[in-house]
PDB file of N, CA and C in Angstrom:
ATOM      1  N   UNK A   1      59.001  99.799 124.837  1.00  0.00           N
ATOM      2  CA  UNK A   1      58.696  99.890 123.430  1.00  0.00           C
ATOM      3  C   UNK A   1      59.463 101.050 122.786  1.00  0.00           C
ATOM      4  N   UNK A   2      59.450 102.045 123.428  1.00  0.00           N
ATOM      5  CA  UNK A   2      59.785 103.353 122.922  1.00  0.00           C
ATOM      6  C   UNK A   2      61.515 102.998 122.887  1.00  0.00           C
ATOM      7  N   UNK A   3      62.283 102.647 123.764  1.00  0.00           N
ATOM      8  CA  UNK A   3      63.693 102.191 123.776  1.00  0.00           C
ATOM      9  C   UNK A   3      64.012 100.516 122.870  1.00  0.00           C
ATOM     10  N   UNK A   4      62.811 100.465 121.776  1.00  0.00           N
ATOM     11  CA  UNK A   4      63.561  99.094 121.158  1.00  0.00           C
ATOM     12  C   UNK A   4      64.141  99.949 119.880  1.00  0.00           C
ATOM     13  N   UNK A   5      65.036  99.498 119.247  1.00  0.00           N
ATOM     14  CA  UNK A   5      66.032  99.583 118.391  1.00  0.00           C
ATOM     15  C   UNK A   5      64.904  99.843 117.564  1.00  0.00           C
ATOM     16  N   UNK A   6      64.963 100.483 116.674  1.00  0.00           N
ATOM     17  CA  UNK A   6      63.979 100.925 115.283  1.00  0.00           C
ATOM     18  C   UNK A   6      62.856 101.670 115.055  1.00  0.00           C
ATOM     19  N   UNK A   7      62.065 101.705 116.580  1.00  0.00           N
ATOM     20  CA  UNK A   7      61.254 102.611 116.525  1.00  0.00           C
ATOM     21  C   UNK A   7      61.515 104.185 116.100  1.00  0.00           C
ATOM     22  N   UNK A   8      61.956 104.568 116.217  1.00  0.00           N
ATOM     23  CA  UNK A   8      62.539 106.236 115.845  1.00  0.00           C
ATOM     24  C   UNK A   8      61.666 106.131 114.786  1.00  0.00           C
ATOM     25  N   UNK A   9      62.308 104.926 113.353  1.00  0.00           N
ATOM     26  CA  UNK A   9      62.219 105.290 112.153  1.00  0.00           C
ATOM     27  C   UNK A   9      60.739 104.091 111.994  1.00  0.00           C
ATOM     28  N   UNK A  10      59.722 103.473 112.751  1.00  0.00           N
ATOM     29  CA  UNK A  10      58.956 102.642 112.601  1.00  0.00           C
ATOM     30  C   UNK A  10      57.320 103.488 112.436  1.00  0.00           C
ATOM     31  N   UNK A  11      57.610 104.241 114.137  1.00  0.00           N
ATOM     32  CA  UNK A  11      56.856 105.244 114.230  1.00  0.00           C
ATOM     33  C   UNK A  11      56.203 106.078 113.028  1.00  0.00           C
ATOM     34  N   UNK A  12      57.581 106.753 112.544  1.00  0.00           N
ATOM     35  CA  UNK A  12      56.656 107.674 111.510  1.00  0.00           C
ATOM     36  C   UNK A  12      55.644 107.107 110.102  1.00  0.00           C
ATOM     37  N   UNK A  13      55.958 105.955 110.163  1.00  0.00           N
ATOM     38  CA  UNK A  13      55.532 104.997 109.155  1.00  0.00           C
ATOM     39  C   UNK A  13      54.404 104.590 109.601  1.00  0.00           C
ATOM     40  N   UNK A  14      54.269 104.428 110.789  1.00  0.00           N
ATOM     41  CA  UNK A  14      52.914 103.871 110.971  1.00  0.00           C
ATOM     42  C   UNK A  14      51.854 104.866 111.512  1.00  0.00           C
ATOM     43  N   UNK A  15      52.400 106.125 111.781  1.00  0.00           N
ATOM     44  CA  UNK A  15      51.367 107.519 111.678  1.00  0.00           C
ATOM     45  C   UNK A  15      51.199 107.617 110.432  1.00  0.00           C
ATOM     46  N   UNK A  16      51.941 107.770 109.316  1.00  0.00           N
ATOM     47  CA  UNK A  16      51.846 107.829 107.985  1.00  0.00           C
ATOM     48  C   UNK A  16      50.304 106.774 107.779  1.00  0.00           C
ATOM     49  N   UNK A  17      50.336 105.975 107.549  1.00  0.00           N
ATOM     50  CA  UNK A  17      49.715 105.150 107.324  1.00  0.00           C
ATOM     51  C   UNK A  17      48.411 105.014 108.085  1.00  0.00           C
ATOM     52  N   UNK A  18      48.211 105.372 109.522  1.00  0.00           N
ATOM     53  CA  UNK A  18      47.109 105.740 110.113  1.00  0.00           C
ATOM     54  C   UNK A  18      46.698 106.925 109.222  1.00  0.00           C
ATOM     55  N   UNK A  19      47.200 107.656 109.327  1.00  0.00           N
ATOM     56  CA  UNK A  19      46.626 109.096 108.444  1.00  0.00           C
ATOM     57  C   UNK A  19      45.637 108.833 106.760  1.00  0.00           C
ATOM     58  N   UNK A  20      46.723 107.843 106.199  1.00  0.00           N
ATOM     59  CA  UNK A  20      46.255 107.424 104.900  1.00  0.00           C
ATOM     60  C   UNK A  20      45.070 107.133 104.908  1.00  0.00           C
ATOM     61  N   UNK A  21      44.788 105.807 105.886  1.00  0.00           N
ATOM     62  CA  UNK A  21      43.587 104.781 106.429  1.00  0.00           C
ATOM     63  C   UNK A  21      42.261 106.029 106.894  1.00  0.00           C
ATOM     64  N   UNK A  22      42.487 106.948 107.554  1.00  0.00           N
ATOM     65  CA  UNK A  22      41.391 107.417 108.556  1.00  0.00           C
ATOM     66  C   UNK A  22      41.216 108.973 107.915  1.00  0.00           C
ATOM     67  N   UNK A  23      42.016 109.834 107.167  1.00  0.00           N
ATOM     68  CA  UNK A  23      42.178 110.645 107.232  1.00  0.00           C
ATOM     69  C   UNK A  23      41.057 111.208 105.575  1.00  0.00           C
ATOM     70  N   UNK A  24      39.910 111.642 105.644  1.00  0.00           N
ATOM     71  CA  UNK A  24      39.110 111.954 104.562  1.00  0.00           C
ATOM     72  C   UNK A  24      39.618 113.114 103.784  1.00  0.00           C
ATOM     73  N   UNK A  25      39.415 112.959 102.127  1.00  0.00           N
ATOM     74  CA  UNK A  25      40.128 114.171 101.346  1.00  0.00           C
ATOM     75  C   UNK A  25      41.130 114.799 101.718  1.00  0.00           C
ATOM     76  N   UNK A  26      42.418 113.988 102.576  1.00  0.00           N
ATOM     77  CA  UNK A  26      43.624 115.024 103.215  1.00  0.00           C
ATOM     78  C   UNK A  26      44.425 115.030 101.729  1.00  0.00           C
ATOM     79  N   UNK A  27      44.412 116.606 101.229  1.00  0.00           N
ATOM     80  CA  UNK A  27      45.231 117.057 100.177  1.00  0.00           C
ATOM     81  C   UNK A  27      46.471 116.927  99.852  1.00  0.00           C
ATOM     82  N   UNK A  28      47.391 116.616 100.828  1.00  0.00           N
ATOM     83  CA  UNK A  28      49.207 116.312 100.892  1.00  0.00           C
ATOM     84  C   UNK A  28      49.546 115.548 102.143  1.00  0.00           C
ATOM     85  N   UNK A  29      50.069 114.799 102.442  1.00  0.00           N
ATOM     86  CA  UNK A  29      50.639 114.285 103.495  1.00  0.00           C
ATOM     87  C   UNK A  29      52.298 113.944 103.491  1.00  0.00           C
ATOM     88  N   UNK A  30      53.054 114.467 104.040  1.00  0.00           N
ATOM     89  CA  UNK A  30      55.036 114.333 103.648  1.00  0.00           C
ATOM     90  C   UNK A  30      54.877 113.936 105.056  1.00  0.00           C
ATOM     91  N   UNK A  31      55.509 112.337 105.486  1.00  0.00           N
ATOM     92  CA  UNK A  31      55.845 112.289 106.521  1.00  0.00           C
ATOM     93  C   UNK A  31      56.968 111.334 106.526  1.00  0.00           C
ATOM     94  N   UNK A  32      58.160 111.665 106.730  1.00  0.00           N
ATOM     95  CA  UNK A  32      59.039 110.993 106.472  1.00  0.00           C
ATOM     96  C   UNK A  32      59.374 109.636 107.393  1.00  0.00           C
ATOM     97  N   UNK A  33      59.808 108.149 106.701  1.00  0.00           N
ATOM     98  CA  UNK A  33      60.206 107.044 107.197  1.00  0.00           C
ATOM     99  C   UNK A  33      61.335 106.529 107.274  1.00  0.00           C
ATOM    100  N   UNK A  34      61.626 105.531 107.899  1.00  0.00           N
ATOM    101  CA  UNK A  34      62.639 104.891 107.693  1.00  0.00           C
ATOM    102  C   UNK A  34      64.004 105.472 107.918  1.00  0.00           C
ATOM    103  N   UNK A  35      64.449 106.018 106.657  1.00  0.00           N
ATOM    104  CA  UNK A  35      66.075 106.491 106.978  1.00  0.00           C
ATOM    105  C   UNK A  35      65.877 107.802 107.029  1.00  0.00           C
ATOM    106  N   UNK A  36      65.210 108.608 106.385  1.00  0.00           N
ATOM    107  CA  UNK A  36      64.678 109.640 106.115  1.00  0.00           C
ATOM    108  C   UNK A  36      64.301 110.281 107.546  1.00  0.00           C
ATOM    109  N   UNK A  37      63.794 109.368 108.668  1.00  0.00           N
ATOM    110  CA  UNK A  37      64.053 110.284 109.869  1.00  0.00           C
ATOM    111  C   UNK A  37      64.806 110.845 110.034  1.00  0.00           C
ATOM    112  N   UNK A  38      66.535 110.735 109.526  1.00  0.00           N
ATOM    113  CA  UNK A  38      67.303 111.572 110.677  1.00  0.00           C
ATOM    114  C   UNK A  38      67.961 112.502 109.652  1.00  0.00           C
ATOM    115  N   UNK A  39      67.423 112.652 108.850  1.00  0.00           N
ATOM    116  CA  UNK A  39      67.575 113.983 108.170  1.00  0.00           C
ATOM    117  C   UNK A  39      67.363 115.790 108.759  1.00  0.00           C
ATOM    118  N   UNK A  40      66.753 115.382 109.675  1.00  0.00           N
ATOM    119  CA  UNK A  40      66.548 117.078 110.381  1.00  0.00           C
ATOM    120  C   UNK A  40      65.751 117.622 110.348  1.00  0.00           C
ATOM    121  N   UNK A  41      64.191 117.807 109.718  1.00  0.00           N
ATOM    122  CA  UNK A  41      63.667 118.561 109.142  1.00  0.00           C
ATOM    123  C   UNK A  41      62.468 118.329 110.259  1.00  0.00           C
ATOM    124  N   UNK A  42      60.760 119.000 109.699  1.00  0.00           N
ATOM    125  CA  UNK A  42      59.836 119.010 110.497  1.00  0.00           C
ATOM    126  C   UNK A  42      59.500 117.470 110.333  1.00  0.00           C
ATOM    127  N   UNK A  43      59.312 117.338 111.890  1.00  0.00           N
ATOM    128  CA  UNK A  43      58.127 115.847 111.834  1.00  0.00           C
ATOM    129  C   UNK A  43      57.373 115.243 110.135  1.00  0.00           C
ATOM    130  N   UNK A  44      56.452 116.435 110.174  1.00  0.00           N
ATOM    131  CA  UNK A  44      55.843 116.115 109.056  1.00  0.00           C
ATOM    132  C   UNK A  44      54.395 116.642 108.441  1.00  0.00           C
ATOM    133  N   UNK A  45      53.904 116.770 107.760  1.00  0.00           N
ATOM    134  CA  UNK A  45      52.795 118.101 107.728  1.00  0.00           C
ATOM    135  C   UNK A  45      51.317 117.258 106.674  1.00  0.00           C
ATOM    136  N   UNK A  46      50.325 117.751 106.905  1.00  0.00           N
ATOM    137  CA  UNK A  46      49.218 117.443 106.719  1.00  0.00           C
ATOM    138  C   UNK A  46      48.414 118.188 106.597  1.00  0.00           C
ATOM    139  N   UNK A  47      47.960 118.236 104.853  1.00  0.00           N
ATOM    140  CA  UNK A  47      47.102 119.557 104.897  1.00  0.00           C
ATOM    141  C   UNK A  47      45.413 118.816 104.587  1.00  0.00           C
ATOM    142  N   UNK A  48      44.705 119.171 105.442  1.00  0.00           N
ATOM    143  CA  UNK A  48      43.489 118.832 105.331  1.00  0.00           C
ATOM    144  C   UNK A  48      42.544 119.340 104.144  1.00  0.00           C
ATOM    145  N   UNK A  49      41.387 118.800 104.282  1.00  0.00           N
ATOM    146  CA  UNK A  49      40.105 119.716 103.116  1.00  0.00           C
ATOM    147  C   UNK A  49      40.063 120.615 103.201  1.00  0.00           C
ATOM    148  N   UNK A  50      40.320 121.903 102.487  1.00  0.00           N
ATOM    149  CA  UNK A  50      39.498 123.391 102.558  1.00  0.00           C
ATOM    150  C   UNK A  50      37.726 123.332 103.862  1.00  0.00           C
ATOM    151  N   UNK A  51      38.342 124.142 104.882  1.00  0.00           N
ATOM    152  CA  UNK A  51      36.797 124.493 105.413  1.00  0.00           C
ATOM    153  C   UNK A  51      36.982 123.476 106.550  1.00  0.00           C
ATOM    154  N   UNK A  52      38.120 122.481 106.795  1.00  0.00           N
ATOM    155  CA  UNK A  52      38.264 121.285 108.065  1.00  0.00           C
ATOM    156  C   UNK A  52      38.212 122.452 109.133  1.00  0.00           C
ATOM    157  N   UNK A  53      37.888 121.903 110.485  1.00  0.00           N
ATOM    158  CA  UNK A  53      38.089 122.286 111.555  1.00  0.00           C
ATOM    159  C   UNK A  53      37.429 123.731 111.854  1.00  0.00           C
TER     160      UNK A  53
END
């Protein structure tokens, strides 16, 4: 799975989207898809509710 053609850029899209689905009052979410993976930068960041964890 991990060696089929597209995952690189499939992956972050579908954490994205888990996050959306499950993730209560998360304040920002930047997680880049598609082509936008191979730009360089961090994975991707997630700032939760004031007072999480």
């Amino acid at each position: 799975m991990a060696g089929d053609a597209g995952f690189d850029t499939v992956l972050p899209v579908l954490v994205h989207r888990l996050i959306t689905e499950t993730g209560r009052d998360v304040t920002e979410l930047d997680t880049p898809g598609g082509s936008a993976t191979a730009v360089g930068r961090l994975d991707g960041a997630v700032t939760p509710p004031r007072g999480f964890g």
